[in-house]
Each structure stands twice: as structure tokens, then as C-alpha cells.
Protein backbone atom coordinates (compact mmCIF):
# COMPACT_ATOMS: atom_id res chain seq x y z
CA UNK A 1 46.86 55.48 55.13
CA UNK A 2 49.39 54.91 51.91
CA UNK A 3 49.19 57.42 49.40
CA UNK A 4 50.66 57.64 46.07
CA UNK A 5 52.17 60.33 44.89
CA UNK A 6 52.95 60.89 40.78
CA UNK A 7 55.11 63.05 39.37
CA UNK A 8 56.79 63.59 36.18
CA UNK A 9 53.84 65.43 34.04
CA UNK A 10 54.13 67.81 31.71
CA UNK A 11 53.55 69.77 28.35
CA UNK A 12 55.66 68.23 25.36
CA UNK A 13 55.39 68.15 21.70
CA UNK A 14 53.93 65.61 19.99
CA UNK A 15 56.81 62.62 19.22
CA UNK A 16 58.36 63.82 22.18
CA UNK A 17 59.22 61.72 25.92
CA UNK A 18 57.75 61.87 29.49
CA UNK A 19 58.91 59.78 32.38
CA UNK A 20 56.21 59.40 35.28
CA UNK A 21 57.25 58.22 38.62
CA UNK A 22 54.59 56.97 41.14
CA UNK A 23 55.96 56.54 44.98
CA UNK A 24 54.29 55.84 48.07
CA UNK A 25 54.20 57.05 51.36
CA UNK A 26 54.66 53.58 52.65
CA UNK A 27 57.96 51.08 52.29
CA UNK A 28 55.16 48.18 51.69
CA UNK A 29 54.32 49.37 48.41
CA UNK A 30 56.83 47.14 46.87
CA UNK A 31 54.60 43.87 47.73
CA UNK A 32 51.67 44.77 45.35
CA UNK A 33 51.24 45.60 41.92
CA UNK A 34 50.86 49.45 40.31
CA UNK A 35 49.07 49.83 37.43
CA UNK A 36 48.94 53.56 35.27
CA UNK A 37 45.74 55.03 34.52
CA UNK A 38 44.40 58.16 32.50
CA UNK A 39 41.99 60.38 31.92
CA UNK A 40 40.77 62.62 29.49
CA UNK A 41 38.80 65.45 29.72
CA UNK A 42 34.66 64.16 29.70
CA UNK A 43 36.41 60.66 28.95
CA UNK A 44 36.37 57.56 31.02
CA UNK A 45 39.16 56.88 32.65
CA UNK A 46 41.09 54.00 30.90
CA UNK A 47 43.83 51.48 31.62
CA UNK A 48 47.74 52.33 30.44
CA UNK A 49 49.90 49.59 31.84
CA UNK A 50 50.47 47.69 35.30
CA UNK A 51 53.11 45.81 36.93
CA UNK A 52 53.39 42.96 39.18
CA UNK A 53 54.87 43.41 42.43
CA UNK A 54 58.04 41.85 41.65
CA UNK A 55 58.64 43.48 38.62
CA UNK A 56 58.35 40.25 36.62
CA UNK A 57 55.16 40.67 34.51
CA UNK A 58 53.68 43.85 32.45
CA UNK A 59 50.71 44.42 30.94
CA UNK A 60 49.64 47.36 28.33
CA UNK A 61 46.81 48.60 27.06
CA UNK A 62 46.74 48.72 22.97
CA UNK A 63 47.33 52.11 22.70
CA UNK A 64 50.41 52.17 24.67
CA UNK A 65 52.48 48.84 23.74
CA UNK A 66 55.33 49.70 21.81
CA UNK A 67 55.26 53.53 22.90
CA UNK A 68 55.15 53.15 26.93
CA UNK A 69 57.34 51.12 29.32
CA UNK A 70 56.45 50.65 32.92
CA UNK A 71 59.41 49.05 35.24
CA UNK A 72 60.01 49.73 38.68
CA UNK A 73 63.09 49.92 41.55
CA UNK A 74 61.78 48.13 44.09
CA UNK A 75 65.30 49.97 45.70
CA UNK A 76 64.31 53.47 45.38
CA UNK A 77 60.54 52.50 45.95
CA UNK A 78 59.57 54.00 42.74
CA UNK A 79 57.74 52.58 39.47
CA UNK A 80 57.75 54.57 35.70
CA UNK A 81 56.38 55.16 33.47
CA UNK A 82 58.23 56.33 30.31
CA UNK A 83 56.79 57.63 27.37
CA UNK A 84 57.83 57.92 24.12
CA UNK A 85 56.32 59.00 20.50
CA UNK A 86 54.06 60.73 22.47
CA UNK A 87 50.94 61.81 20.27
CA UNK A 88 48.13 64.62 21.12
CA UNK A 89 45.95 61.80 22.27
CA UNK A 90 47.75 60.96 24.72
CA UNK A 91 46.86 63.77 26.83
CA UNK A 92 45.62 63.30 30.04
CA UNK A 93 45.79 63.45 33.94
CA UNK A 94 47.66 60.14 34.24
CA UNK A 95 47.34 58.54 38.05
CA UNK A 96 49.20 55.17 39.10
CA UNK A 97 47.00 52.68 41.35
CA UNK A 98 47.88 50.29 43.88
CA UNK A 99 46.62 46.98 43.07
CA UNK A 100 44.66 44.94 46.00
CA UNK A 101 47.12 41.72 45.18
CA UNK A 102 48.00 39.76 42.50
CA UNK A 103 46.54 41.00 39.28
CA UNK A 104 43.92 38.75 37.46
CA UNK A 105 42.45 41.78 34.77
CA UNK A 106 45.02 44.36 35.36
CA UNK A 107 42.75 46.88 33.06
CA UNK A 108 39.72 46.63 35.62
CA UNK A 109 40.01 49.80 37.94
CA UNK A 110 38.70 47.42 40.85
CA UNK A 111 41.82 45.45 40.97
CA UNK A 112 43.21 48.66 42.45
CA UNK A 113 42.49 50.16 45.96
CA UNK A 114 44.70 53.04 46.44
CA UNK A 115 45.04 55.92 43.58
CA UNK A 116 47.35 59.26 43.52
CA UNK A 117 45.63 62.52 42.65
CA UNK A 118 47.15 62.26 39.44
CA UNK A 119 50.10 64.42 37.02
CA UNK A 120 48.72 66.22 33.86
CA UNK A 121 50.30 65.54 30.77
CA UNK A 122 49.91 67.87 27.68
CA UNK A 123 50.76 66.60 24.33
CA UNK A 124 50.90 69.71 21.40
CA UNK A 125 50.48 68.88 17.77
């Protein structure tokens, strides 16, 4: 059974930088795509970014293009997430997913089959 495992969280000020990591229990996590997700308290959880499995394409959600960068190693097994200019709505308990294949909406939580029990992150004004 892969499992994901995210790390990284945190309180910061606001303007300030975060770098998630999401890693798997499994070496085949490399052959899929990751996507970030969060979730606000009595919120919806909503799409951040996502990756393909080569590292080739990324995709971001409005409010975090420009601010967030997702990459991976496919070396160290490991995609992040870093954060910058964070803002006080941007807190959340952030979880990475592991997409089902090739990404066709990579904001739909059912392109995703496997998710990590998540890393708060705390943003002070």
C-alpha cells in the first residue's frame, strides 16, 4: 500500500517561505504525477499545484502562480513545494496526492488516488 508522507509545515509570518516535501513509501512514485492540495478549516478542500511524472509540466491554481513552485527529484524521490509571500490565507493543512496517470484536469481531486495525512501550515498577519 504506498503512502505519502508530507512534511515541511509550519507557523510563519505573513510574506514569509515554507518548503513542503511529499515522499512515498514506494520507489514507483516517480512514474505518476503529485499534485498539492489544501484545506481550510470548514472549507473545501481546493487544488494548489501538480506535476507530471517527469517533471516536465506544472499546473497552479490562481491563487498560487507566481507565489508557489512545485518541482521534484525524481533522485531523492521527493517533490516540493516552496512557498513564498506567504499571506494569512494561505493557511491550511496542505496534503500532496498521487495522481492515477497522466493528468487531464489536474485540479479535480479524482485524478488522484493516494493522499498523505497532510502538514499544517500557519500563516500570522
Amino acid at each position: 500500500q504506498l503512502q505519502l508522507l508530507e512534511s515541511g509545515g509550519g507557523l510563519v509570518q505573513a510574506r514569509g517561505s515554507l518548503r513542503l516535501s511529499c515522499a512515498p513509501s514506494v520507489r514507483t512514485f516517480s512514474s505518476r504525477p503529485i499534485g498539492w492540495f489544501r484545506q481550510a478549516p470548514g472549507a473545501e478542500r481546493e487544488f494548489v499545484a501538480a506535476i507530471s511524472s517527469n517533471g516536465g509540466r506544472t499546473y497552479y491554481a490562481d491563487t498560487a502562480k507566481r507565489r508557489f513552485t512545485i518541482c521534484r527529484d525524481i533522485g531523492k524521490n521527493t517533490v516540493y513545494q516552496q512557498m513564498n509571500s506567504l499571506k494569512p490565507e494561505d493557511t491550511a493543512v496542505y496534503y500532496c496526492a498521487y495522481g492515477r496517470g497522466p493528468l487531464t484536469e489536474a485540479s479535480t481531486r479524482n485524478e488522484y488516488d493516494y493522499w498523505g495525512q497532510g502538514t499544517q501550515v500557519t500563516v500570522s498577519s
